[in-house]
Protein backbone atom coordinates (compact mmCIF):
# COMPACT_ATOMS: atom_id res chain seq x y z
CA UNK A 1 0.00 0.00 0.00
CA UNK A 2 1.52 3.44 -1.37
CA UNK A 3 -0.19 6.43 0.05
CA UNK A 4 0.57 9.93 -1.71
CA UNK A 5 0.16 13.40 -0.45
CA UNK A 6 0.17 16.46 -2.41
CA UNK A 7 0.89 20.04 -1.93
CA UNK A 8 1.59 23.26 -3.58
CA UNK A 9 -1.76 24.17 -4.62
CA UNK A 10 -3.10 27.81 -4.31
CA UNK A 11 -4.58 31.07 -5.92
CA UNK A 12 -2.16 32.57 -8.17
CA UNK A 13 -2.00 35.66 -11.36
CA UNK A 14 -1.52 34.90 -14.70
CA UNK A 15 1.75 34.44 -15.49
CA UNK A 16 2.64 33.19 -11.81
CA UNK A 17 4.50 29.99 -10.84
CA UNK A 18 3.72 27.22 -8.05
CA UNK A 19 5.61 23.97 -7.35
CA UNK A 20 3.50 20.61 -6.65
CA UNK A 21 4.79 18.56 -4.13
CA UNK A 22 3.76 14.60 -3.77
CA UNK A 23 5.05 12.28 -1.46
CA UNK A 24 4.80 8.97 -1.01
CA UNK A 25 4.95 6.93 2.12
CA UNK A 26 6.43 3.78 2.19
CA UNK A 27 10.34 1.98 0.85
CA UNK A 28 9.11 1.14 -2.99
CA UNK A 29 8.93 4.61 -4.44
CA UNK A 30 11.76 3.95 -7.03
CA UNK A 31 9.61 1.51 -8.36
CA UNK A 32 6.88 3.20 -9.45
CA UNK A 33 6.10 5.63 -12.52
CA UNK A 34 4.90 8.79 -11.05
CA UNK A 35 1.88 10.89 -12.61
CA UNK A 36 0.48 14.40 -12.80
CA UNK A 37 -3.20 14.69 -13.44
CA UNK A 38 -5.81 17.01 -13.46
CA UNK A 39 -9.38 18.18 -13.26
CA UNK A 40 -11.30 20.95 -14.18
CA UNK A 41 -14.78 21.43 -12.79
CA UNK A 42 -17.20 19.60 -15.52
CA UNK A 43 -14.23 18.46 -17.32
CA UNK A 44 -13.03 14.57 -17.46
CA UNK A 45 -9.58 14.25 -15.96
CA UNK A 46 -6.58 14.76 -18.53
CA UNK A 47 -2.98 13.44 -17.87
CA UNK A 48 -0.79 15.99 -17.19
CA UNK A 49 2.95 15.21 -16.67
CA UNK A 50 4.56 11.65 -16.30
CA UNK A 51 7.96 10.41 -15.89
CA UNK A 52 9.56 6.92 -15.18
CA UNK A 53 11.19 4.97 -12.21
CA UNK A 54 14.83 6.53 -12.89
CA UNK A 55 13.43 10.07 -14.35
CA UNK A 56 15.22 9.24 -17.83
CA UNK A 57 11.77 9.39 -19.81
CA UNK A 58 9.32 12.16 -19.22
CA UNK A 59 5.53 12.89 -20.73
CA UNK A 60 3.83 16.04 -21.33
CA UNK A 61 0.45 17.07 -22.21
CA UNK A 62 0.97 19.68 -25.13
CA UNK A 63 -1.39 22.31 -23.07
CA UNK A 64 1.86 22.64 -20.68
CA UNK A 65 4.95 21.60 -22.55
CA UNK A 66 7.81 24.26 -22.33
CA UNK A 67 5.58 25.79 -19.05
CA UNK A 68 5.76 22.71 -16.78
CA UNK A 69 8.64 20.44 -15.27
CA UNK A 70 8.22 16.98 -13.71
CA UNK A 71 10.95 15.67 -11.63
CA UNK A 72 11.61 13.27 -8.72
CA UNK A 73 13.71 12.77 -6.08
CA UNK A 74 13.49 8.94 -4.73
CA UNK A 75 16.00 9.54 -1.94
CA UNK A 76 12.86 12.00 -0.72
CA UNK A 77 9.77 9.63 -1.76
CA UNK A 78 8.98 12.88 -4.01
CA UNK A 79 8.34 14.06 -7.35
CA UNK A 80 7.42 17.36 -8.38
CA UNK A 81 5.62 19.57 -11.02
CA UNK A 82 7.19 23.22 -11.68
CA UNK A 83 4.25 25.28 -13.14
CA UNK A 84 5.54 28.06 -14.65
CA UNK A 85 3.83 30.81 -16.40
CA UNK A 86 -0.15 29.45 -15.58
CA UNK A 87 -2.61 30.20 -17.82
CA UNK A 88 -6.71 30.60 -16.11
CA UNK A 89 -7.09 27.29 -17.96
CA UNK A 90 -4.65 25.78 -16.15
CA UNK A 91 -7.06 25.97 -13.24
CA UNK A 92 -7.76 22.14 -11.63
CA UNK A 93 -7.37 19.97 -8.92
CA UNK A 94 -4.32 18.39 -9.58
CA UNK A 95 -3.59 14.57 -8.44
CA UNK A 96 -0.86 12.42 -8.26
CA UNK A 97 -0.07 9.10 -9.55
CA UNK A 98 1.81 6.17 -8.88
CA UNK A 99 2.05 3.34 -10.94
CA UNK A 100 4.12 -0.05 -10.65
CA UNK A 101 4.10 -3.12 -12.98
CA UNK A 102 4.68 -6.41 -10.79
CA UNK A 103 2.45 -9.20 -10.69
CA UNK A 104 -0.40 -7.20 -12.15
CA UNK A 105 -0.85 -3.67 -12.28
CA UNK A 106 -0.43 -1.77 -8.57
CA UNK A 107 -1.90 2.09 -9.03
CA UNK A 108 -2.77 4.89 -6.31
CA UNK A 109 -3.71 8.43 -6.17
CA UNK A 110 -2.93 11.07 -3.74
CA UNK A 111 -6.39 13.45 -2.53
CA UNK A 112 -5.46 15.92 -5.05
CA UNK A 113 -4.59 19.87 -4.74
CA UNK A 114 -6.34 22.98 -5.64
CA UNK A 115 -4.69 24.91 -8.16
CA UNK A 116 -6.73 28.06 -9.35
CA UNK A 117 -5.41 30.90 -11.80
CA UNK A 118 -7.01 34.26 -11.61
CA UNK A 119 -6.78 36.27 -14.80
């Protein structure tokens, strides 16, 4: 059992920055995929941000390529999203992801975070 917890969220300007936080309890964090996702009120939830186990493959939705960053940092249990330069559409609940491959498919979400951009 993997439980996640995210932070960051807030009320921010266009043009503003935040940094997501999620971490993860537990010792198998390494070996699980870690995911950014979000949700916009009457909207169906869209992938985000993804990257792998060892960080050497990365995913971005096109809405936030060359405006967001996902990184982790096993030694922490952590991975991140830098949200640079938000947009009002950008507003969501953001949630993480983990994901592991081994014996079947093992997947859990974190309660999610408020992110809201004022214009």
């Amino acid at each position: 059992q993997v439980q996640l917890v995210e932070s960051g969220g807030g009320t921010v300007q266009t043009g503003d920055s935040l940094r997501l936080s999620c971490v993860a309890s537990g010792r198998t964090f390494s070996s699980y995929a870690m995911g950014w996702f979000r949700q916009a009120p009457g909207e169906e939830q869209d992938a985000v941000a993804a990257i792998s186990r060892n960080s050497d493959k990365t995913y971005y939705a096109d809405s936030v390529k060359g405006r967001f960053t996902i990184s982790r940092d096993n030694s922490q249990n952590t991975v991140y999203l830098q949200m640079n330069n938000l947009k009002p559409e950008d507003t969501a609940v953001y949630y993480c992801k983990a994901v592991r491959w081994v014996g079947g498919t093992n997947v859990y979400w974190g309660q999610g975070t408020q992110v809201t951009v004022s214009s």
